[in-house]
Protein backbone atom coordinates (compact mmCIF):
# COMPACT_ATOMS: atom_id res chain seq x y z
CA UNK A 1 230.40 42.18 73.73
CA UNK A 2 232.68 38.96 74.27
CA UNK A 3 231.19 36.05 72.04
CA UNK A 4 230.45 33.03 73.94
CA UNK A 5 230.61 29.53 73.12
CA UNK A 6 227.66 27.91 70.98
CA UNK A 7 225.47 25.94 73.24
CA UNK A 8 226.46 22.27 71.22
CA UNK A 9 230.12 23.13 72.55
CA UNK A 10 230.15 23.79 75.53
CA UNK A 11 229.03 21.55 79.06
CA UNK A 12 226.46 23.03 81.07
CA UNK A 13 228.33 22.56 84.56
CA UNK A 14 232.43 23.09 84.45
CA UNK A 15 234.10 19.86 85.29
CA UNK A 16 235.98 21.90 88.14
CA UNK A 17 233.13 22.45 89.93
CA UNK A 18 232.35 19.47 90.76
CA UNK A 19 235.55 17.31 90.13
CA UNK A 20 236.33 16.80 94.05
CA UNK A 21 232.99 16.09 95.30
CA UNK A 22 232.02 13.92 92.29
CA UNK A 23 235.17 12.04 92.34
CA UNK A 24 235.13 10.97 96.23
CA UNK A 25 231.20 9.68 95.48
CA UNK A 26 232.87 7.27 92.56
CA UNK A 27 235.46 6.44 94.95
CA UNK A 28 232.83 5.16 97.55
CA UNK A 29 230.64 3.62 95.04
CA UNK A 30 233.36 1.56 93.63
CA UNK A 31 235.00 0.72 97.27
CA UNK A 32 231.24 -0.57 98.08
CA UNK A 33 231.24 -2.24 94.81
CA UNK A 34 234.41 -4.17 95.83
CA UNK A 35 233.32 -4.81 99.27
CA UNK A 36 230.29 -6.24 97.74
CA UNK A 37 231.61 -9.00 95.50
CA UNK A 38 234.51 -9.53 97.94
CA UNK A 39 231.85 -11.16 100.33
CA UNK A 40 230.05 -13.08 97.36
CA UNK A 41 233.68 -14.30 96.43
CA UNK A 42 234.69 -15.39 99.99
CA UNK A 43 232.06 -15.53 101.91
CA UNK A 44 229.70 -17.27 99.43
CA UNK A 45 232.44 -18.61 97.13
CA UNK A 46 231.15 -17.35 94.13
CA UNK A 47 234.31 -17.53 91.68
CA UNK A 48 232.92 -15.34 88.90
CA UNK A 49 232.73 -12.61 91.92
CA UNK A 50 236.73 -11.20 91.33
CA UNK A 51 235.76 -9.53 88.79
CA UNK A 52 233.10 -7.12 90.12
CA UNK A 53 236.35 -6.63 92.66
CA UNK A 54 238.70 -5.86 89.52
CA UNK A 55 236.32 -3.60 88.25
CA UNK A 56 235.61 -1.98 91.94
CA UNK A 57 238.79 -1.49 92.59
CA UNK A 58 239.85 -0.06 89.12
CA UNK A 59 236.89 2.83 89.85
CA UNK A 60 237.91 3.63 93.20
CA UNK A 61 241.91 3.57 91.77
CA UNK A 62 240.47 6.32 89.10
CA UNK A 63 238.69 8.25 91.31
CA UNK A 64 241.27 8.92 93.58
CA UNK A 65 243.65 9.86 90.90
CA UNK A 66 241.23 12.47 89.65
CA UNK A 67 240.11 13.97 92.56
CA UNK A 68 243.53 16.34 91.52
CA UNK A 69 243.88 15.72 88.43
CA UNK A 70 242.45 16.09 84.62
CA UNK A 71 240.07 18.92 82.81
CA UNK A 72 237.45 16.70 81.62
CA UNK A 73 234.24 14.24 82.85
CA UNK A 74 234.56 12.07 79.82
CA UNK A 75 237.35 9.27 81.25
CA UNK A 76 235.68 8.99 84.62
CA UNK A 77 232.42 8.83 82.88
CA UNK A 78 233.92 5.91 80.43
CA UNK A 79 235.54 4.66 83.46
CA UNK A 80 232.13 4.16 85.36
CA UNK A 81 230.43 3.03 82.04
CA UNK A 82 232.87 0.62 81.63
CA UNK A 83 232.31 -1.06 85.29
CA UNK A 84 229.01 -1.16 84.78
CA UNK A 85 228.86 -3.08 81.90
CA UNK A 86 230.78 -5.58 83.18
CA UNK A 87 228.43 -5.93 86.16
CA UNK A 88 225.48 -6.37 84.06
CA UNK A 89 226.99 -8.39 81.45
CA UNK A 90 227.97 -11.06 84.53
CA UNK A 91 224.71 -10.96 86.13
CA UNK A 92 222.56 -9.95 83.24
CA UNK A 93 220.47 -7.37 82.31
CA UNK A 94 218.90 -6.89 85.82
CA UNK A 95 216.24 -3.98 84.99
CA UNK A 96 217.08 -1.80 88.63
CA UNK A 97 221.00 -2.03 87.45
CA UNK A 98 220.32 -1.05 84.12
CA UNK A 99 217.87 1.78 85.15
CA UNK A 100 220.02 3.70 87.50
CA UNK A 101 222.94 3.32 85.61
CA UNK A 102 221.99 4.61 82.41
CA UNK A 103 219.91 7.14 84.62
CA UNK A 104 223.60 8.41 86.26
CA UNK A 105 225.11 8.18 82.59
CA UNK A 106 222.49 10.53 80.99
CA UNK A 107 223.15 13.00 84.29
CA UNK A 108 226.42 13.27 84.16
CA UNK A 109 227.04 12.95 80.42
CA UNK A 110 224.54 16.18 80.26
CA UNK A 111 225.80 18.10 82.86
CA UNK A 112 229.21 18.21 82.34
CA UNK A 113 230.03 17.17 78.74
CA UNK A 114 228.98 19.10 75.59
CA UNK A 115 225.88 17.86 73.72
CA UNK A 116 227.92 15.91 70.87
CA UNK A 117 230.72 14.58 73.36
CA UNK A 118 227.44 13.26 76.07
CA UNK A 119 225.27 11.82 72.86
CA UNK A 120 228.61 9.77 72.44
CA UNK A 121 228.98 8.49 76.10
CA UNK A 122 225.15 7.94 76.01
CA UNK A 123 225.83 5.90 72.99
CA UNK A 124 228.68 3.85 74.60
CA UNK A 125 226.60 3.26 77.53
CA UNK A 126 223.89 1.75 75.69
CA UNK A 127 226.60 -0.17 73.60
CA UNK A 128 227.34 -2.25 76.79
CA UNK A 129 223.35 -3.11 78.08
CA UNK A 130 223.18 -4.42 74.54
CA UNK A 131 226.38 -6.57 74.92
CA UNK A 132 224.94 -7.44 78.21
CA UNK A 133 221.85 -8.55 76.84
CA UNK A 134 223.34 -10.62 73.41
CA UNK A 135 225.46 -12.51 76.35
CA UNK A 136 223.11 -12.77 78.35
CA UNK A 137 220.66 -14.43 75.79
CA UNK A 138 223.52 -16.31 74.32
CA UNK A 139 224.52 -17.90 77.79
CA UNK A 140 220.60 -18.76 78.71
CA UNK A 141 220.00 -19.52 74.65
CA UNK A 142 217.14 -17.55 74.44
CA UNK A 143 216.29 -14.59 72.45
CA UNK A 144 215.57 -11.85 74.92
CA UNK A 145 212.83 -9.61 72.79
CA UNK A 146 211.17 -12.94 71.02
CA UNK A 147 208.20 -14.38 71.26
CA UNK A 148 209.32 -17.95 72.35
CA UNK A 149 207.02 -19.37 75.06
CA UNK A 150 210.37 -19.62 76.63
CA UNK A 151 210.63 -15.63 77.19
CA UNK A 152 210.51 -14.58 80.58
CA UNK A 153 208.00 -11.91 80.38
CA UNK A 154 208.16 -10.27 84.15
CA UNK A 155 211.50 -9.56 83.08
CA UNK A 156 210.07 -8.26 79.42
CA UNK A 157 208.18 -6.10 80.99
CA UNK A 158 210.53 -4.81 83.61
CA UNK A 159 212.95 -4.01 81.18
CA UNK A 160 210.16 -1.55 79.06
CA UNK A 161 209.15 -0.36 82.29
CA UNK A 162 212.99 1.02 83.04
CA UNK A 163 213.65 2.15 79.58
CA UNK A 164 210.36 4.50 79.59
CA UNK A 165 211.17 6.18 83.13
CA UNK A 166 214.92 6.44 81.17
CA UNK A 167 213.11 8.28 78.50
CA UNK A 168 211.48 10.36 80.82
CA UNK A 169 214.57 11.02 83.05
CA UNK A 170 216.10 11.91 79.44
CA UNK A 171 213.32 14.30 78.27
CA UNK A 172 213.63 16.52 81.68
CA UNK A 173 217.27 16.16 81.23
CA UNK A 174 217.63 17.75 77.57
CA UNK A 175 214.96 20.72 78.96
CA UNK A 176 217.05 21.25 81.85
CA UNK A 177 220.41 21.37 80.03
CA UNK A 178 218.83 23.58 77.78
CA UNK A 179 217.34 25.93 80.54
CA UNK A 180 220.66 26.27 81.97
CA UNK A 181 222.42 26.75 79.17
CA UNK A 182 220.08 30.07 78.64
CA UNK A 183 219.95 30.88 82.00
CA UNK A 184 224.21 31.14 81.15
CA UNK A 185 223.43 33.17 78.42
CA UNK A 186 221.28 35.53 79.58
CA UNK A 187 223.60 35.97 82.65
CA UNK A 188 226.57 36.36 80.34
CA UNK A 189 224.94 39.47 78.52
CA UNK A 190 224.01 41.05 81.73
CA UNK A 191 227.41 41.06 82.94
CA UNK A 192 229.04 42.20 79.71
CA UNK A 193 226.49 44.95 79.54
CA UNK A 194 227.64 45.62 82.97
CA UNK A 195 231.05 46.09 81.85
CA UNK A 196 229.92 47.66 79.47
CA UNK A 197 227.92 50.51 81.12
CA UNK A 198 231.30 50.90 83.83
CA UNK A 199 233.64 51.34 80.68
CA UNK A 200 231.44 53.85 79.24
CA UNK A 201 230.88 55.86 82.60
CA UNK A 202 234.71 55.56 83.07
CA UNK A 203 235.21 57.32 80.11
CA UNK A 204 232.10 59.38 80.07
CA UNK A 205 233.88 60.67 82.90
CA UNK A 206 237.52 60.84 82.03
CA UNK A 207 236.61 62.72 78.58
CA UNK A 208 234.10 65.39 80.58
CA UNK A 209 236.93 66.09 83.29
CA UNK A 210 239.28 67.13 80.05
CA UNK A 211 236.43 68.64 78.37
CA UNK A 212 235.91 71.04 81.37
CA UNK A 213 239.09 71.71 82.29
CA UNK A 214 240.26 72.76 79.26
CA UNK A 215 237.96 76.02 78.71
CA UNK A 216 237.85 76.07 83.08
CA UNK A 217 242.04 76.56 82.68
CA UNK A 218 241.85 78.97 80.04
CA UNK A 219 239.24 81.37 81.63
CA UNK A 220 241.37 81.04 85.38
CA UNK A 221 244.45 81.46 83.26
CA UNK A 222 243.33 84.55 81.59
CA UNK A 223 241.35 85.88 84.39
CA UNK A 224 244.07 85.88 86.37
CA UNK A 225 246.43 87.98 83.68
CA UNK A 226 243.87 90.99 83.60
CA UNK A 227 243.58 90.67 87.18
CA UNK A 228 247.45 91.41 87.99
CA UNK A 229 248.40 93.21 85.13
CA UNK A 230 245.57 94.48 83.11
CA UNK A 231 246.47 98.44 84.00
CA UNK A 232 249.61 97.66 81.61
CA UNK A 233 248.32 95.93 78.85
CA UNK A 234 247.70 97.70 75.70
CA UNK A 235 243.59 97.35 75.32
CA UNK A 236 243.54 95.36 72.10
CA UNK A 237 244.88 92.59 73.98
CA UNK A 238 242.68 93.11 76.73
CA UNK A 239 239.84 92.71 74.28
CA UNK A 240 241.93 89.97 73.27
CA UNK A 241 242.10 87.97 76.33
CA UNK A 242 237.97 88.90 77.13
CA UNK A 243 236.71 87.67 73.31
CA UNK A 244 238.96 84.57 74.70
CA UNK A 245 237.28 84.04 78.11
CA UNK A 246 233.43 84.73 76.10
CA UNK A 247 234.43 82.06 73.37
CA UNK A 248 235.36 79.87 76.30
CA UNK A 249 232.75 80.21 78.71
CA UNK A 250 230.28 79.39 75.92
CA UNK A 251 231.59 76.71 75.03
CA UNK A 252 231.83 75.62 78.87
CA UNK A 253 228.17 76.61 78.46
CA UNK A 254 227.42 74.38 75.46
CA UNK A 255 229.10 71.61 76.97
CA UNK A 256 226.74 71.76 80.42
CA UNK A 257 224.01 71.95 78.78
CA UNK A 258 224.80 68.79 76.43
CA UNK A 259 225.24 66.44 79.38
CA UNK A 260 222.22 67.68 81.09
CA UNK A 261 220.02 67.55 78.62
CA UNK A 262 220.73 63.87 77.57
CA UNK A 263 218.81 62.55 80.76
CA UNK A 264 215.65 64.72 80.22
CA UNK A 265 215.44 63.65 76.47
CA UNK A 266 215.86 59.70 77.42
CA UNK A 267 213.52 60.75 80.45
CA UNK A 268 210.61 62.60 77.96
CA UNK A 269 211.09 65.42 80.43
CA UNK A 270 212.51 67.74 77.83
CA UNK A 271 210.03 70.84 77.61
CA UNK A 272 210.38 72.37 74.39
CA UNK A 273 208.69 75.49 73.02
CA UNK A 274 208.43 75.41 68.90
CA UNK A 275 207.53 78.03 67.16
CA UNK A 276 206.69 79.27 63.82
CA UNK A 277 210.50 80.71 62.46
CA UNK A 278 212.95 81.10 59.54
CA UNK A 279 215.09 77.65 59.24
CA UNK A 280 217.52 79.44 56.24
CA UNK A 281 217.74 82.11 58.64
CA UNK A 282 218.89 80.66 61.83
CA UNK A 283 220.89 78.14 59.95
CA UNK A 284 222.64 81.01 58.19
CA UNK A 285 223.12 82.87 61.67
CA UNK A 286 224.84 79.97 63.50
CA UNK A 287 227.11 79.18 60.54
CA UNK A 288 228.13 82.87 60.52
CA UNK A 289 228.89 82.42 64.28
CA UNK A 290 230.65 78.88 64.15
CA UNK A 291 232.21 78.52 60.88
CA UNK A 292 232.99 82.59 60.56
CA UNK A 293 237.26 82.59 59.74
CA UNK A 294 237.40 78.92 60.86
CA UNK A 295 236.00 76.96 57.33
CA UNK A 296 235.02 77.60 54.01
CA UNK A 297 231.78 77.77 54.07
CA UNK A 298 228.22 78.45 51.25
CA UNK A 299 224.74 78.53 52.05
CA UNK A 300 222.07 77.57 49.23
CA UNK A 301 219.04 77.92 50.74
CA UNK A 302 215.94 79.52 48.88
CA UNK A 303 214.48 80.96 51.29
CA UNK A 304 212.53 82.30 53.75
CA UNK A 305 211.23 78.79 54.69
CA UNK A 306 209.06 78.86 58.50
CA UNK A 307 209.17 75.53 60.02
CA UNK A 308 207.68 74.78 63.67
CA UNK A 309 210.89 74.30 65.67
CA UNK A 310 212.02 75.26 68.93
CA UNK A 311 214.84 78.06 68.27
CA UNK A 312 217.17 76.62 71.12
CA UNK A 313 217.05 73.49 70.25
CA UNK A 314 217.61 74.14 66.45
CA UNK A 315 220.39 76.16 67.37
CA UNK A 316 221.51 73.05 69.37
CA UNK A 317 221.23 70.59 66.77
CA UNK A 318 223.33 72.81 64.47
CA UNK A 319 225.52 74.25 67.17
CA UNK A 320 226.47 70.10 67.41
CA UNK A 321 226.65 69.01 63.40
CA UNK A 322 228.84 71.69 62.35
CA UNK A 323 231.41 71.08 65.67
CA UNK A 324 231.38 67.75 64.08
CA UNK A 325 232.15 69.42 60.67
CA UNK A 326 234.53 71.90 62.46
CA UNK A 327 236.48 68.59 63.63
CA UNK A 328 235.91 65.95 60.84
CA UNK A 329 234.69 67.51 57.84
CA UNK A 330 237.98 68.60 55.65
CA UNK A 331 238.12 72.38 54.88
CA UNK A 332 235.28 73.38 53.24
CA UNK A 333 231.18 73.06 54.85
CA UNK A 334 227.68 73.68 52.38
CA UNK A 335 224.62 74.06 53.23
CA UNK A 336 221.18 72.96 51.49
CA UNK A 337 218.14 72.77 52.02
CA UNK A 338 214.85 71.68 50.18
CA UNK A 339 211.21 70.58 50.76
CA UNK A 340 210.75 67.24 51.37
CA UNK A 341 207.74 65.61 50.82
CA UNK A 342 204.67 67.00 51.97
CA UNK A 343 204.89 68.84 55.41
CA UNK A 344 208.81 68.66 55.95
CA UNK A 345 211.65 70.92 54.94
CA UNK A 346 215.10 69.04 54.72
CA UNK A 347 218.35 70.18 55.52
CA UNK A 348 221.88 69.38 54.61
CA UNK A 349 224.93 69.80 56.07
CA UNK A 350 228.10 68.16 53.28
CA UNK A 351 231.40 68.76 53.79
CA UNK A 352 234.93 67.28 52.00
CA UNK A 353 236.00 65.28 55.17
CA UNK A 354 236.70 61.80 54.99
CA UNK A 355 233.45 60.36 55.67
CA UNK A 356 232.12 57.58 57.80
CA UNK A 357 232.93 53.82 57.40
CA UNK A 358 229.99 51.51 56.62
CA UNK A 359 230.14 50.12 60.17
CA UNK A 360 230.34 53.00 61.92
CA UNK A 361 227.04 54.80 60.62
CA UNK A 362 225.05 53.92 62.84
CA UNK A 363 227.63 53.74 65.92
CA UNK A 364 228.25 57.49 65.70
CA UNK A 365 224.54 57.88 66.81
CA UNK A 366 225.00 56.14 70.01
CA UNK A 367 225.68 58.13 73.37
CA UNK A 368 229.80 58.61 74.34
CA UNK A 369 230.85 56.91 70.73
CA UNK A 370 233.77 58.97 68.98
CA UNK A 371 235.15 57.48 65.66
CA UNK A 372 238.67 57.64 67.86
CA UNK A 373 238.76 56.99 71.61
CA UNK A 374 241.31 57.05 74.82
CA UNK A 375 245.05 57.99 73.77
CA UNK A 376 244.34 57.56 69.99
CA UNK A 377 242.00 60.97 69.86
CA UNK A 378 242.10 62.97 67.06
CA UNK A 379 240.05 65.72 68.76
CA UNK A 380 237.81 67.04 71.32
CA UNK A 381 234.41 66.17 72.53
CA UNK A 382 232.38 63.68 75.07
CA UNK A 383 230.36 61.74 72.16
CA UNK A 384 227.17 63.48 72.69
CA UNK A 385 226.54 65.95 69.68
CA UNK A 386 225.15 63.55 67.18
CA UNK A 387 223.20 61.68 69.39
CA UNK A 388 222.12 65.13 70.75
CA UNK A 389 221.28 66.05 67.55
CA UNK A 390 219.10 63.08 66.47
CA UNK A 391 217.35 62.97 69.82
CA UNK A 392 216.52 66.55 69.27
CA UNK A 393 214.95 66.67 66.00
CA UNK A 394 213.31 63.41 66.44
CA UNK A 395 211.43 65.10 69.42
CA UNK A 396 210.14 67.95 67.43
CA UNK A 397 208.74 65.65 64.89
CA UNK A 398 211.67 65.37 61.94
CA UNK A 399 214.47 63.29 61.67
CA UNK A 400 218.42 63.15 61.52
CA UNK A 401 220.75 60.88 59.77
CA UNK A 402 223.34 60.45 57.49
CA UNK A 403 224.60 59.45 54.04
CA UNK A 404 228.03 59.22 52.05
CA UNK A 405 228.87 61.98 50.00
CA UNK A 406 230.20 61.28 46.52
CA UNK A 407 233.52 61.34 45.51
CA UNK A 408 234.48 61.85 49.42
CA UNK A 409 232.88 63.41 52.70
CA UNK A 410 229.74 63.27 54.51
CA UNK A 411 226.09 64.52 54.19
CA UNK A 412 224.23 65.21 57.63
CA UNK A 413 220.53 65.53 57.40
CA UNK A 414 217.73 66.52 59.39
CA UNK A 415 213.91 67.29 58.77
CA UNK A 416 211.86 69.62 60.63
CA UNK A 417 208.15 69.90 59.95
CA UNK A 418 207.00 72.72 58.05
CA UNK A 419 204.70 75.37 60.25
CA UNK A 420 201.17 74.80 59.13
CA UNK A 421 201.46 72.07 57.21
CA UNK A 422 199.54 68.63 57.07
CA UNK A 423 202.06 65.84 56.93
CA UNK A 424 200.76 62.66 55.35
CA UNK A 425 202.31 59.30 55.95
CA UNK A 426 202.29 58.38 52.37
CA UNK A 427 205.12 61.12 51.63
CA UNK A 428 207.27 60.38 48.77
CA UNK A 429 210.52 60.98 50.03
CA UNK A 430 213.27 59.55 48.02
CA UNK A 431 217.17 59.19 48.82
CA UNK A 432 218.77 62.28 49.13
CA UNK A 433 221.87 60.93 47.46
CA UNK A 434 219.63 60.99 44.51
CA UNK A 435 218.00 63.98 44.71
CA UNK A 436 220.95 66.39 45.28
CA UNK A 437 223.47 64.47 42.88
């Protein structure tokens, strides 16, 4: 999943976005803001009036340069800030003038600045209603907050009045910025496990194709041989070419029935059908089927040992650990087995491989993950057997995992529950890496 941006650093709203509509509603605002102290300077002859016209002028100059051009609200913003100031510094601290334009400060700074560049626009902002209101008290000689009988108190309390609906106005703002910025979040995982989920069925579906065709080519390929020529073959490669198409059309077989079965498990449709049988047994049989001339192999079972299992699905969970041996697990396989606990009978599958890194322990257990993917492949396979595998003895009450081997390789485990057995929660069941050595 792509990391995004922590919520402190990054604006709410992109600055592209809105650039061209925001920047033609400064360049309005500061054209009627010029207009505006044009007619107090001619028509009413106020001098002091040219510079609300400067300052107009110099907002609607900016705003039509960036209507194309920069990545960022913060100059506009300073820009507008900057007018403002001036226009309450000249007329003084008039409490509507103050109100909206901090209110259109706080806005803007939130929506489209980061939190710690808007807390220092904010911060300018309120730089210039103070300068506004030292001149301003200065000029009239009066101290605006004292208590002097002089102290025009409408204004007083117009000026609280303003700075608590700012307060408000800032309250909703900092809940809304935050809301959105979740909203983003949230949004941003969805998508990403989107992408996600089409990568994996992309190659879900790339690595099944190869997986089928493989054994599918072989069994045409062969097929076709005895068909055309199998009068002169000698029959030891006839029995040849058949022990072939068998090997391969169970492992088609195996394959099948690995995808399907996936959906049933996640589903709880799965019917399963346990039974009371010989776990040192049927682990003995499938390793004499799989491993047979292909690996090294010992078995250290004492046994008999009945657990409750479901023979298909046993055979399935070790049909799928030692094809993972059979690809990753070096040259030589052992098996062992012991009670464990009260109730459960444990079983271990080590072999000499290389083992699995620290972060990938718990990655190999997830549905289409292979320890080496697309062109860099070491071997054959969808992803499914150890997930498979857990799945499976999870839903006939044990468990599957694994643990490091020592010096080098890999220990898989599983538990199945022992047939006729109470199983306690209180079980002591210590590390395995301890109890085998």
């Amino acid at each position: 999943m792509t990391e995004t941006r922590p919520e402190r650093y990054r604006a709410p709203i992109e600055y592209g976005v809105l650039q061209l509509p925001w920047n033609v509603a400064r360049g309005i605002a500061g054209l009627l803001l010029a207009l505006a102290n044009l007619y107090g300077l001619v028509g009413l002859g106020i001098t002091g009036q040219w510079i609300g016209v400067l300052t107009g002028a110099i907002v609607v100059a900016d705003a039509a340069y960036r209507l194309r051009n920069g990545d960022s609200a913060l100059m506009p913003l300073i820009v507008d800030t900057t007018a403002i100031g001036i226009a309450l510094t000249m007329a003084g601290p008039a409490p509507a003038t103050m109100t909206a334009g901090i209110a259109y400060v706080l806005i803007a700074s939130m929506l489209l600045l980061a939190l710690p560049v808007a807390a220092a626009a904010i911060a300018y902002a309120f730089g210039w209603i103070a300068i506004s209101m030292v001149v301003t008290a200065t000029l009239d000689d009066k101290a605006f907050f004292g208590t002097s009988s002089n102290v025009d108190t409408s204004i007083t309390f117009d000026m609280i009045t303003a700075m608590a609906i700012v307060g408000i106005i800032a309250v909703l703002l900092v809940g809304a910025v935050r809301a959105l910025l979740d909203a983003q979040d949230r949004n941003r995982r969805a998508l990403e496990v989107e992408r996600r989920a089409v990568e994996v069925k992309n190659e879900f579906v790339s690595m099944v194709s190869h997986e089928l065709r493989t054994p599918l080519t072989g069994i045409a390929g062969f097929t076709d041989t005895l068909r055309e020529s199998w009068q002169h073959l000698p029959p030891d490669e006839v029995d040849e070419f058949l022990t072939i198409m068998r090997d391969e059309t169970e492992h088609l077989s195996d394959l099948v029935e690995d995808i399907l079965v996936i959906p049933r498990l996640d589903a709880g449709y799965l019917r399963l059908a346990p039974e009371s049988l010989d776990v040192v047994a049927a682990t003995t049989n499938v390793a004499e089927l799989i491993l047979r001339g292909r690996r090294d192999f010992e078995v250290s079972f004492s046994g008999p040992v009945m657990v409750s299992a479901d023979p298909v699905r046993l055979k399935q969970i070790l049909r799928n650990l030692l094809g993972n041996a059979l690809k990753y697990g070096g040259d030589q396989v052992l098996f062992e087995g012991r009670h464990y606990g009260s109730g459960e009978y444990l079983v271990v599958i080590s072999d000499n491989g290389l083992g699995v890194a620290d972060e990938d322990r718990e990655r190999i257990f997830e549905h289409f993950e292979q320890l080496s993917k697309g062109d860099a492949r070491l071997e054959q396979g969808v992803g499914l057997g150890l997930p498979i595998a857990r799945k499976l003895a999870r839903a006939m009450g044990g468990e599957l995992w694994y643990e490091p081997r020592f010096p080098v390789g890999s220990h898989f485990c599983f538990t199945l529950p022992l047939a006729n057995a109470n199983r306690s929660a209180t079980d002591d069941k210590s590390p395995l890496a301890e109890s085998l050595g």
